[in-house]
Protein backbone atom coordinates (compact mmCIF):
# COMPACT_ATOMS: atom_id res chain seq x y z
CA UNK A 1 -20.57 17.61 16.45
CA UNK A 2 -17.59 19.84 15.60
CA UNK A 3 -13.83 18.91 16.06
CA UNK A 4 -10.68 21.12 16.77
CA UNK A 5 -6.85 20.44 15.99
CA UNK A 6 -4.68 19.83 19.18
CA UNK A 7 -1.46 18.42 20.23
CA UNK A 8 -1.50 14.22 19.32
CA UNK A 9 -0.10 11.62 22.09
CA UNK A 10 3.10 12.42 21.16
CA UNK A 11 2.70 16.14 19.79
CA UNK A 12 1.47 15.22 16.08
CA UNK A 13 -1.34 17.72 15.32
CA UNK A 14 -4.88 15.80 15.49
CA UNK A 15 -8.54 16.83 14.83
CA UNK A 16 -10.72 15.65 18.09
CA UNK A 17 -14.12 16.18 18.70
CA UNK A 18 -14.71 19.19 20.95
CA UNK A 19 -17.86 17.09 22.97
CA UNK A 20 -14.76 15.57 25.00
CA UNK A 21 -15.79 17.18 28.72
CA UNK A 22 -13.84 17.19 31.42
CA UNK A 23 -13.36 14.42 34.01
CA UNK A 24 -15.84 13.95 36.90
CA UNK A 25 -14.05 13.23 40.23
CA UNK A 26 -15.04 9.69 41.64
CA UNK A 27 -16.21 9.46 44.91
CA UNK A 28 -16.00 5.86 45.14
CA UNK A 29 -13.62 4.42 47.47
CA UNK A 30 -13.98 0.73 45.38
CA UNK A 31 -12.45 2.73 41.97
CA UNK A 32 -9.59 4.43 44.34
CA UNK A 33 -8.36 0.74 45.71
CA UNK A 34 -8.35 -0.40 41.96
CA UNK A 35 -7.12 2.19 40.24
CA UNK A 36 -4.01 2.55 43.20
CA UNK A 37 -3.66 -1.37 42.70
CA UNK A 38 -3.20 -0.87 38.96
CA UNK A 39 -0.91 1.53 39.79
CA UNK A 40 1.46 -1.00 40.95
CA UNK A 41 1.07 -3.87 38.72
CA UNK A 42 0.78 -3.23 35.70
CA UNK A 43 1.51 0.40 36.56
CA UNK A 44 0.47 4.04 34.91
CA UNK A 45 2.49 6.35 32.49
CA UNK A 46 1.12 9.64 31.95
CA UNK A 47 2.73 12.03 28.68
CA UNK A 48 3.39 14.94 30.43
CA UNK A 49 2.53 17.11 27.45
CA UNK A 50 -0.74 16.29 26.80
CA UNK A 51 -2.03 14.12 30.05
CA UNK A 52 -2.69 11.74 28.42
CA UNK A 53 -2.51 8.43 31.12
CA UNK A 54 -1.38 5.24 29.47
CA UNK A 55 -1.16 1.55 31.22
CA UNK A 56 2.48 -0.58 31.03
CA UNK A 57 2.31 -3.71 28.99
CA UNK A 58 4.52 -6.32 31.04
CA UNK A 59 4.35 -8.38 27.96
CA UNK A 60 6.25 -5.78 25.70
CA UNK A 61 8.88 -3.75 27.64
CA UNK A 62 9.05 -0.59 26.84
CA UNK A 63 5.05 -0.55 25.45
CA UNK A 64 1.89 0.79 26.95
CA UNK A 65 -1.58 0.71 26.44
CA UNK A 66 -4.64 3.24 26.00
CA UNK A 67 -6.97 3.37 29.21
CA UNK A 68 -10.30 3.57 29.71
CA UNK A 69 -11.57 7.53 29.87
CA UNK A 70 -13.07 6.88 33.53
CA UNK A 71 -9.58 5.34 34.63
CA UNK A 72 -7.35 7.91 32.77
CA UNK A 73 -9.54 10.54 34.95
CA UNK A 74 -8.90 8.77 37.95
CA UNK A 75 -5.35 8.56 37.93
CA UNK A 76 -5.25 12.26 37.10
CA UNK A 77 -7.50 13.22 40.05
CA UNK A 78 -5.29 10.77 42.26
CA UNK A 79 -2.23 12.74 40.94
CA UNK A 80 -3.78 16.16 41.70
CA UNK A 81 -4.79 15.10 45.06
CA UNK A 82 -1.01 13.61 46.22
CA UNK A 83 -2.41 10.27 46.40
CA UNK A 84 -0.22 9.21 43.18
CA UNK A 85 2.54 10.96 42.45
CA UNK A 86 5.23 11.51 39.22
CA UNK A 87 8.35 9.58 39.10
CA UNK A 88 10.84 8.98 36.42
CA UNK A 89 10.57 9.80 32.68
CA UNK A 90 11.22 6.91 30.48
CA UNK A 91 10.90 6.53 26.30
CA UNK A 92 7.81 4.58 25.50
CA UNK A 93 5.53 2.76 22.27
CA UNK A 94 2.04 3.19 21.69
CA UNK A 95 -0.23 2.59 19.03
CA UNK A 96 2.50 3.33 16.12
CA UNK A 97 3.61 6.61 17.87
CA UNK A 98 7.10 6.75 20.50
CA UNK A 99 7.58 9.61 22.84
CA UNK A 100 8.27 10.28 26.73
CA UNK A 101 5.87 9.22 29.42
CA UNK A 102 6.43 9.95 32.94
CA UNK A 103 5.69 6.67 35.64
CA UNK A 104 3.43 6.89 37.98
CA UNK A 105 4.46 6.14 41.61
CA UNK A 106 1.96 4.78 44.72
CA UNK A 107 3.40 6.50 48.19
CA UNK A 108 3.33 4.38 51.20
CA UNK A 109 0.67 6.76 52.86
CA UNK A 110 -1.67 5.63 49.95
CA UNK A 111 -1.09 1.85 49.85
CA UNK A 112 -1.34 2.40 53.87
CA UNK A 113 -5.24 4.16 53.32
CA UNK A 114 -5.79 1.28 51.11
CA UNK A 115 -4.94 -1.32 53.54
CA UNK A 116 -6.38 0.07 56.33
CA UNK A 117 -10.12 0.29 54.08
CA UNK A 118 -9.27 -4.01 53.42
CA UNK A 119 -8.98 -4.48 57.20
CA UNK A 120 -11.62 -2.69 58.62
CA UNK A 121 -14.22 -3.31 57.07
CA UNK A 122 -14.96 -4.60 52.90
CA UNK A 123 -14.81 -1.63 50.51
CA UNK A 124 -18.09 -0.20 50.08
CA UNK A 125 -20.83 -1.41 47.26
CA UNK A 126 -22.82 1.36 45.73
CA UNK A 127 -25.89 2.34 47.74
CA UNK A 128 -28.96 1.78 45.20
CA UNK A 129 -31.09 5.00 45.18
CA UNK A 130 -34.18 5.98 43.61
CA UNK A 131 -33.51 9.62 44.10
CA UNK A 132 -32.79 11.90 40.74
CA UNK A 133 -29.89 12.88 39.27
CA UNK A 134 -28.73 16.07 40.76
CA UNK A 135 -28.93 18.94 37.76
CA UNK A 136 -25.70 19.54 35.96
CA UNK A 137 -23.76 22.96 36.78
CA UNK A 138 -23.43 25.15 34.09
CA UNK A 139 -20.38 24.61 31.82
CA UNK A 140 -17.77 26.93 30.51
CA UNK A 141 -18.01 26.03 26.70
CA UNK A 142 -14.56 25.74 25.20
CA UNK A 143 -12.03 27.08 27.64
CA UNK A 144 -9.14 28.52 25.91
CA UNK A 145 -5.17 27.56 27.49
CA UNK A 146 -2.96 30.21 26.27
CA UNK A 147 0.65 29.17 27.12
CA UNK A 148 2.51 32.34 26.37
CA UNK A 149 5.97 30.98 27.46
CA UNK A 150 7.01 27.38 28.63
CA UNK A 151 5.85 26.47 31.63
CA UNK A 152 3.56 29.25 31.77
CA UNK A 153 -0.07 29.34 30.78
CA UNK A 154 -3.57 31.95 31.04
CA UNK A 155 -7.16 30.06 31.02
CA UNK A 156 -10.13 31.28 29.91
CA UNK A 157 -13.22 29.92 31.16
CA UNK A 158 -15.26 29.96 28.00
CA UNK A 159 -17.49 33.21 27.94
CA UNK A 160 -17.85 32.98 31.80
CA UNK A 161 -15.36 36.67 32.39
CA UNK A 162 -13.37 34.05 34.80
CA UNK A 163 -10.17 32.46 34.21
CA UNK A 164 -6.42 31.91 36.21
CA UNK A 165 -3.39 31.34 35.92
CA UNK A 166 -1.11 28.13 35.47
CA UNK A 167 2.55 28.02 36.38
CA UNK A 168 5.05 24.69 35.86
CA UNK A 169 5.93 24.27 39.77
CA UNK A 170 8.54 20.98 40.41
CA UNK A 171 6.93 19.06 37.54
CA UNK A 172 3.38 19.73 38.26
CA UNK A 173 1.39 22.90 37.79
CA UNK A 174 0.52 25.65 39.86
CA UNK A 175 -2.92 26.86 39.51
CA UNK A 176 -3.72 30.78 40.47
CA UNK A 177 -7.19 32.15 40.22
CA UNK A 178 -7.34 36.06 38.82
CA UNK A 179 -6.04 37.44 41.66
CA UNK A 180 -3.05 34.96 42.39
CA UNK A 181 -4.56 33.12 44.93
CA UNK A 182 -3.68 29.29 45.12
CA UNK A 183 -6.48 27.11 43.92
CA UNK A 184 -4.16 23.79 43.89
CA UNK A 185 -1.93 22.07 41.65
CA UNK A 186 -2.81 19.72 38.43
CA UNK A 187 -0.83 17.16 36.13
CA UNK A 188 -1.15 18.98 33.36
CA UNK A 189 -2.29 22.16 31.76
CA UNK A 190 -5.45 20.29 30.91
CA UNK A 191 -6.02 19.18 34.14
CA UNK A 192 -5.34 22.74 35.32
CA UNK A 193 -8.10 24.31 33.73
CA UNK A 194 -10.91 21.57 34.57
CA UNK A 195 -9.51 22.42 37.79
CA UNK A 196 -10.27 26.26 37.53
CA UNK A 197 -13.29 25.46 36.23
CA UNK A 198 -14.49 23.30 39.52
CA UNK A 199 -13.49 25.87 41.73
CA UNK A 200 -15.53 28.54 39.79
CA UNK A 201 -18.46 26.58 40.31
CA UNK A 202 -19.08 25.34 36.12
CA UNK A 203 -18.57 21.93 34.86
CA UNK A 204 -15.46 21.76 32.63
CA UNK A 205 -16.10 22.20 28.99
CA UNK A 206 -13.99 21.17 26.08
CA UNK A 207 -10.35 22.53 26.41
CA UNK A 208 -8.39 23.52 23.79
CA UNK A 209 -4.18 24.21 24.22
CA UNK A 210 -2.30 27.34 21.74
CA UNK A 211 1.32 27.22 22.18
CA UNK A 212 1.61 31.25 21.51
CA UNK A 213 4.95 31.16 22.49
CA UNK A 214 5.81 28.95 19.40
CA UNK A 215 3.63 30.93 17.01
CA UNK A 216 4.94 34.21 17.65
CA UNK A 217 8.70 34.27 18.58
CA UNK A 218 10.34 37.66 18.73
């Protein structure tokens, strides 16, 4: 197991592991209602720099909480989606470290999907199936985030000769393939490439962020 040195919770330079894959997108309609009722009570807070999704602590205004991987990835693939969207910035705690956090809002559209799944008919269990696990796509290896001026970043999908493209659009992130086609729009620049990664067909590897606009200032 190897580690790499990226950006902390709050921007504090940390050594994590570089096993950490990307997020798999849930299917399950169950996780959606939860996660979307978590959303509003407690509620989500996701640091804008680094994705990273936090939960509020009602208890301790002005605190949040780490989440679970799975839920952190679900809240980011609601955001990317429109399901969940950004909404004010505000100054939180967590574990020792203090920083800005952006809230995370539920639009009436998705508290109306929700609703309508509780009326018609119970949410869904899991279908038990003896079938095998479908064969994992091939992954990128360490894809390389280059942001060579704020709000502006080039991904490299490992040694795979693809890449893209991200550009800070409105407080998201505009994600281009090579030729400048839209592939969609992500959270963050982490999110961004996982993104680029799905749509070239290869399961996300580990993704690692260089500022080289702060490195090499003219």
């Amino acid at each position: 197991m190897t580690g790499t040195v990226q950006d902390a919770l709050f921007g504090d330079p940390v050594t994590v592991e570089t096993d950490d894959h990307g997020p798999a997108a849930t299917q399950d309609p169950r996780e959606v209602a939860r996660i979307v009722a978590a959303a509003q009570e407690p509620g989500f807070l996701v640091v804008e720099r680094t994705g990273h999704v936090l939960r509020s602590d009602p208890a301790r205004p002005g605190c949040a909480d780490a989440v679970s991987r799975h839920d952190g990835d679900t809240v980011v693939q609601l955001l990317d989606t429109g399901h969940l969207r950004f909404g004010g910035t505000h100054h939180v705690h967590h574990n020792g470290s203090e920083g800005p956090a952006r809230s995370v809002l539920v639009p009436k559209a998705t508290r109306d999907m929700v609703g309508r799944w509780d009326h018609l008919r119970p949410i869904p269990e899991r279908a038990p199936t003896d079938k095998p696990t479908k064969a994992p796509q091939r992954s990128t290896g360490v894809i390389g985030v280059d942001v060579v001026e704020p709000g502006k970043a080039l991904v490299i999908l490992g040694t795979t000769g693809e890449g893209g493209t991200v550009l800070r659009d409105d407080g998201r992130y505009r994600v281009e393939n090579d030729h400048g086609a839209l592939v969609g729009h992500a959270s963050s620049y982490r999110a961004a490439a996982r993104l680029l990664a799905r749509y070239h067909g290869f399961t996300p590897g580990p993704v690692e962020i260089e500022h080289e606009h702060r490195t090499y200032r003219r």
